[in-house]
N, C-alpha and C. Protein backbone atom coordinates (compact mmCIF):
# COMPACT_ATOMS: atom_id res chain seq x y z
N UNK A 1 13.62 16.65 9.18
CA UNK A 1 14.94 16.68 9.77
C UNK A 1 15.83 15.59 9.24
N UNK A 2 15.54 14.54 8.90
CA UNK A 2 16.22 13.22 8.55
C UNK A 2 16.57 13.86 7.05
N UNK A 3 15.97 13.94 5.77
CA UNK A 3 15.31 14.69 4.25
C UNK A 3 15.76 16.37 4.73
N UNK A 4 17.19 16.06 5.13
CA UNK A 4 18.00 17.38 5.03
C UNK A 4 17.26 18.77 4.02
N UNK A 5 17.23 17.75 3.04
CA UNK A 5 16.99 18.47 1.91
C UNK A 5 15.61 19.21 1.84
N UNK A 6 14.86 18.04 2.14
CA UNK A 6 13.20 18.97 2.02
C UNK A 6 13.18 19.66 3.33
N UNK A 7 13.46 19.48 4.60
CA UNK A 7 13.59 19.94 5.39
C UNK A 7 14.17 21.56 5.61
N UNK A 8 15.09 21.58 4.45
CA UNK A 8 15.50 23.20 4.48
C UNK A 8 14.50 23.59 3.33
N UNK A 9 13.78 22.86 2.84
CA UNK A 9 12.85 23.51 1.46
C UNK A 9 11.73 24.28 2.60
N UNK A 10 10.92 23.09 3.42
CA UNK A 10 9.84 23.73 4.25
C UNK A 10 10.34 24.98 5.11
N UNK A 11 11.19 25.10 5.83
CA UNK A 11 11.80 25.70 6.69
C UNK A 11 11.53 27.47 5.92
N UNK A 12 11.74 27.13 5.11
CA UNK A 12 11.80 28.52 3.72
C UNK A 12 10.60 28.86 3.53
N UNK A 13 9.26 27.77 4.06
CA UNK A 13 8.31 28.11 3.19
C UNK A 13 7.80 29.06 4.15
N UNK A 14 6.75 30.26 3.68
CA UNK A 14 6.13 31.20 4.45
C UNK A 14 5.53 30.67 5.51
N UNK A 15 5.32 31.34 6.78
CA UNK A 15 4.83 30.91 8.40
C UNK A 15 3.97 31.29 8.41
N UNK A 16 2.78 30.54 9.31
CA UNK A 16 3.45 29.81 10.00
C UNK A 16 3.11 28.26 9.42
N UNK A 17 3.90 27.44 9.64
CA UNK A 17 4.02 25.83 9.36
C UNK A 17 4.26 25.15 10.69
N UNK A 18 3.50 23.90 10.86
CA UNK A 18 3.99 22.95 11.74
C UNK A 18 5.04 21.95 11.30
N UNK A 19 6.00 22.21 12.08
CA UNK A 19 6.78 21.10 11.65
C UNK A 19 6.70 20.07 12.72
N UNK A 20 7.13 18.69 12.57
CA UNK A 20 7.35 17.72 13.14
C UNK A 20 8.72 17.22 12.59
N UNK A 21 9.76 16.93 14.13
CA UNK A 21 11.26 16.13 13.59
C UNK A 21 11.43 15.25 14.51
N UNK A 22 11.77 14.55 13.65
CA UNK A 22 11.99 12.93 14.34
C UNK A 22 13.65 13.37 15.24
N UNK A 23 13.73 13.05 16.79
CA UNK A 23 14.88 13.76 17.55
C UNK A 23 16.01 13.05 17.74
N UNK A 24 16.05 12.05 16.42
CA UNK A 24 17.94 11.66 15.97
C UNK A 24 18.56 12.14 14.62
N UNK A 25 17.30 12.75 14.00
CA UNK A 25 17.74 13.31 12.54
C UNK A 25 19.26 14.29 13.20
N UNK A 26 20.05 14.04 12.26
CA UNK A 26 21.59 15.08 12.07
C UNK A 26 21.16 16.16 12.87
N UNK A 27 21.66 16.83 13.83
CA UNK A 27 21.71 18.59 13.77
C UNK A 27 20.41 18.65 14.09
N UNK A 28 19.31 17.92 14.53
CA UNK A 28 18.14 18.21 14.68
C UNK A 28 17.85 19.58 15.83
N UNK A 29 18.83 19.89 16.48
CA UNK A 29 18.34 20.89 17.29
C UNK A 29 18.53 22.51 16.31
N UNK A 30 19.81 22.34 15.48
CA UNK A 30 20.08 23.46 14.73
C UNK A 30 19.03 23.37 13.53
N UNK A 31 18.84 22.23 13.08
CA UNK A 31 17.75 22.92 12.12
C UNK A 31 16.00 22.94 13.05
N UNK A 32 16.23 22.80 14.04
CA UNK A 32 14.87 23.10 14.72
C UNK A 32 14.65 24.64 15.27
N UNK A 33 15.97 24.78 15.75
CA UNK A 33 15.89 26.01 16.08
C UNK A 33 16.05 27.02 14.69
N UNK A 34 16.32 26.66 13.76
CA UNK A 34 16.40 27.59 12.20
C UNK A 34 14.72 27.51 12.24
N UNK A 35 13.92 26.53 12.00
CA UNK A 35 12.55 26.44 11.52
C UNK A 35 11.90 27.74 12.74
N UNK A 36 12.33 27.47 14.22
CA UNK A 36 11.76 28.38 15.07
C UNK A 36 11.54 29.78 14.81
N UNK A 37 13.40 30.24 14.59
CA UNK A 37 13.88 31.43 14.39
C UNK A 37 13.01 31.99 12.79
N UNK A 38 12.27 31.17 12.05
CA UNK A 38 11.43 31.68 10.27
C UNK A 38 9.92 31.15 11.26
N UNK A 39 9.66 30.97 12.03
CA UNK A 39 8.56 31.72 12.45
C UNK A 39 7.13 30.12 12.68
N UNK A 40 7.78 29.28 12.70
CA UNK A 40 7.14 27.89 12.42
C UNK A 40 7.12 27.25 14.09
N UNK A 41 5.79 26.45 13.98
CA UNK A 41 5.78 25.91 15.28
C UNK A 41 6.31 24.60 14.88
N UNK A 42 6.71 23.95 16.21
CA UNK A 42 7.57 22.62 15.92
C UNK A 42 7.17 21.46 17.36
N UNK A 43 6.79 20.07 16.76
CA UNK A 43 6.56 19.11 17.47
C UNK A 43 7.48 17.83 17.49
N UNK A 44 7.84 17.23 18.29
CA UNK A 44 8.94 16.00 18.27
C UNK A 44 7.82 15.03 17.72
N UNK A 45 8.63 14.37 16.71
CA UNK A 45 8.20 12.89 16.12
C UNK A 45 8.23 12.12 16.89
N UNK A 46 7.81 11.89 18.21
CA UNK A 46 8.68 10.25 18.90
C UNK A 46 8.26 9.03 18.58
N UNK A 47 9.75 8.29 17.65
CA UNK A 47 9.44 7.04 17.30
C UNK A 47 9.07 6.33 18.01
N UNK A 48 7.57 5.60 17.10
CA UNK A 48 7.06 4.21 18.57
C UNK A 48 7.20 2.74 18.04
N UNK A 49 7.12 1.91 18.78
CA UNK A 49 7.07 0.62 18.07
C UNK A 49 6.25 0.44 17.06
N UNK A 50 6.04 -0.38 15.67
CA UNK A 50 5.23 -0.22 15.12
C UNK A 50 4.27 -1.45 15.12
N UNK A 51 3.24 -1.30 14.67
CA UNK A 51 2.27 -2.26 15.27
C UNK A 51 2.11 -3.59 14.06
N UNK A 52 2.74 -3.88 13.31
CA UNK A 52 3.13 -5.32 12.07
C UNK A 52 4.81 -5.03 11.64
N UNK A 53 5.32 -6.11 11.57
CA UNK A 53 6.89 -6.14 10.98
C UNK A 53 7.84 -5.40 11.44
N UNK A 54 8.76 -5.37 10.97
CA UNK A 54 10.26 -5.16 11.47
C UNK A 54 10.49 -4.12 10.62
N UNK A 55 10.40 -2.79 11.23
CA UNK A 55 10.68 -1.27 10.40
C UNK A 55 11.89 -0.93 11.39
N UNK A 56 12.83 0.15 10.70
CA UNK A 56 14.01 0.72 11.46
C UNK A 56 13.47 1.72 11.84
N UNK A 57 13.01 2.03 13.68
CA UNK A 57 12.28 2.93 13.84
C UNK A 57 13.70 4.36 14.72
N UNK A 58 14.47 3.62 14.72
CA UNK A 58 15.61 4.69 15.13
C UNK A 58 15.90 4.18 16.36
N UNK A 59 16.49 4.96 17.21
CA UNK A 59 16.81 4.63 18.43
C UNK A 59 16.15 5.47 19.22
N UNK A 60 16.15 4.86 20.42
CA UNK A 60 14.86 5.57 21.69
C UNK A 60 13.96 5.43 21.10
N UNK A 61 13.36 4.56 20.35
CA UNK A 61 11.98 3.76 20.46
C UNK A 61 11.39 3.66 21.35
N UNK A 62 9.77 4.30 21.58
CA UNK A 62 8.77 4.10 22.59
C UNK A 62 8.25 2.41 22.16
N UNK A 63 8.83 1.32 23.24
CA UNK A 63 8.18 0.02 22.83
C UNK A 63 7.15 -0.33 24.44
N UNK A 64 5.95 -0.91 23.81
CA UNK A 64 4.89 -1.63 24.59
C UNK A 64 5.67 -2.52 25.79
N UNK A 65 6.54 -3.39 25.39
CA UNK A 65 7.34 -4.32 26.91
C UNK A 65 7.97 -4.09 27.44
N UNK A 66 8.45 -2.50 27.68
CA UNK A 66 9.57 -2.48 28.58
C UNK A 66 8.77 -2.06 29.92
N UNK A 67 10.29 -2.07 30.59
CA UNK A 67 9.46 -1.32 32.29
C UNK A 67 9.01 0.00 32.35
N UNK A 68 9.30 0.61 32.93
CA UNK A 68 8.86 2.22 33.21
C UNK A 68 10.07 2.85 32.93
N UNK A 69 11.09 2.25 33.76
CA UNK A 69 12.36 3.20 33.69
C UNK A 69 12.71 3.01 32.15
N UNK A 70 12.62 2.18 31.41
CA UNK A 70 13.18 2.34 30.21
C UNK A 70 12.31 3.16 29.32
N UNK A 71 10.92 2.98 29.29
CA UNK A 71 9.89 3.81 29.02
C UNK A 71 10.23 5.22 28.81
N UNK A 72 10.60 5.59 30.58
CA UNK A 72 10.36 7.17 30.36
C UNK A 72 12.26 7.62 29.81
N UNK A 73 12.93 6.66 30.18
CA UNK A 73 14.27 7.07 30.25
C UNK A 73 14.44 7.25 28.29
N UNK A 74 13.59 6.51 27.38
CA UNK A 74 13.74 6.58 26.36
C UNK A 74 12.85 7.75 25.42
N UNK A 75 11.65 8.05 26.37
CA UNK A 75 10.98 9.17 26.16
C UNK A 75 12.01 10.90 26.46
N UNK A 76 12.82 10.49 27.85
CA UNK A 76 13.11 12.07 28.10
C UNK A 76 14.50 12.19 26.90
N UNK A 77 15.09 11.18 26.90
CA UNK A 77 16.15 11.52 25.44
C UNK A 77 15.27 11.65 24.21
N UNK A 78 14.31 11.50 23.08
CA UNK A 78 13.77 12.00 22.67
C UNK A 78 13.55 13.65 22.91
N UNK A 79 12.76 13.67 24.12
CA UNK A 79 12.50 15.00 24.49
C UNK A 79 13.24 16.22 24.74
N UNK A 80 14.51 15.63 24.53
CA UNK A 80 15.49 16.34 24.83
C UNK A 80 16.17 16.59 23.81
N UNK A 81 16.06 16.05 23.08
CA UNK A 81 16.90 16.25 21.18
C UNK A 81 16.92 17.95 20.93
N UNK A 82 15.68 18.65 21.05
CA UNK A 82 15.65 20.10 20.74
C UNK A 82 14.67 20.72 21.35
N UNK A 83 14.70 22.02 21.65
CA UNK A 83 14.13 22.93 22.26
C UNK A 83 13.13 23.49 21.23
N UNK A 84 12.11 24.09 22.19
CA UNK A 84 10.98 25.55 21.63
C UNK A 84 9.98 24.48 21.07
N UNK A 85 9.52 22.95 21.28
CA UNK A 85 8.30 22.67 20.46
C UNK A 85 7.29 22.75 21.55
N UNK A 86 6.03 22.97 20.86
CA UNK A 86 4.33 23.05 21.14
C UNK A 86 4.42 21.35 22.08
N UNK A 87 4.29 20.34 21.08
CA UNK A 87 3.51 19.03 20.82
C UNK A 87 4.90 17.34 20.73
């Protein structure tokens, strides 16, 4: 979803395919629902903290120190980026 580009390459490729999209990529719901509509199952990427150094993991990062409410409040926007996934 982010790799516009390869992203419409797989989307093309014969089904079924799992896809996985990270749920701030551009348009992530329209090209999720394109991958759906060619016959592919689809799982949310949810970015997590990473476990050495300082990577740009996006926004709504699942991080280890927060409370709960930020926890889940950063999980259900993720979850909410696009419709029809498995995982």
């Amino acid at each position: 979803g982010v790799d516009r580009k390869h992203s419409e390459m797989v989307i093309n490729l014969p089904p079924p395919l799992t896809m996985a999209y990270l749920p701030y990529a551009h348009d992530v719901a329209q090209q999720a629902r394109k991958a759906r509509e060619s016959g592919h199952e689809l799982m949310v990427h949810v970015p997590m903290a990473p476990n050495k150094g300082a990577l740009d993991t996006g926004p709504n990062v699942l991080e280890p120190d927060v409370d709960e409410h930020a926890l889940r409040a950063a999980l259900n926007a993720n979850l909410s980026a696009f419709e029809g996934y498995v995982g």
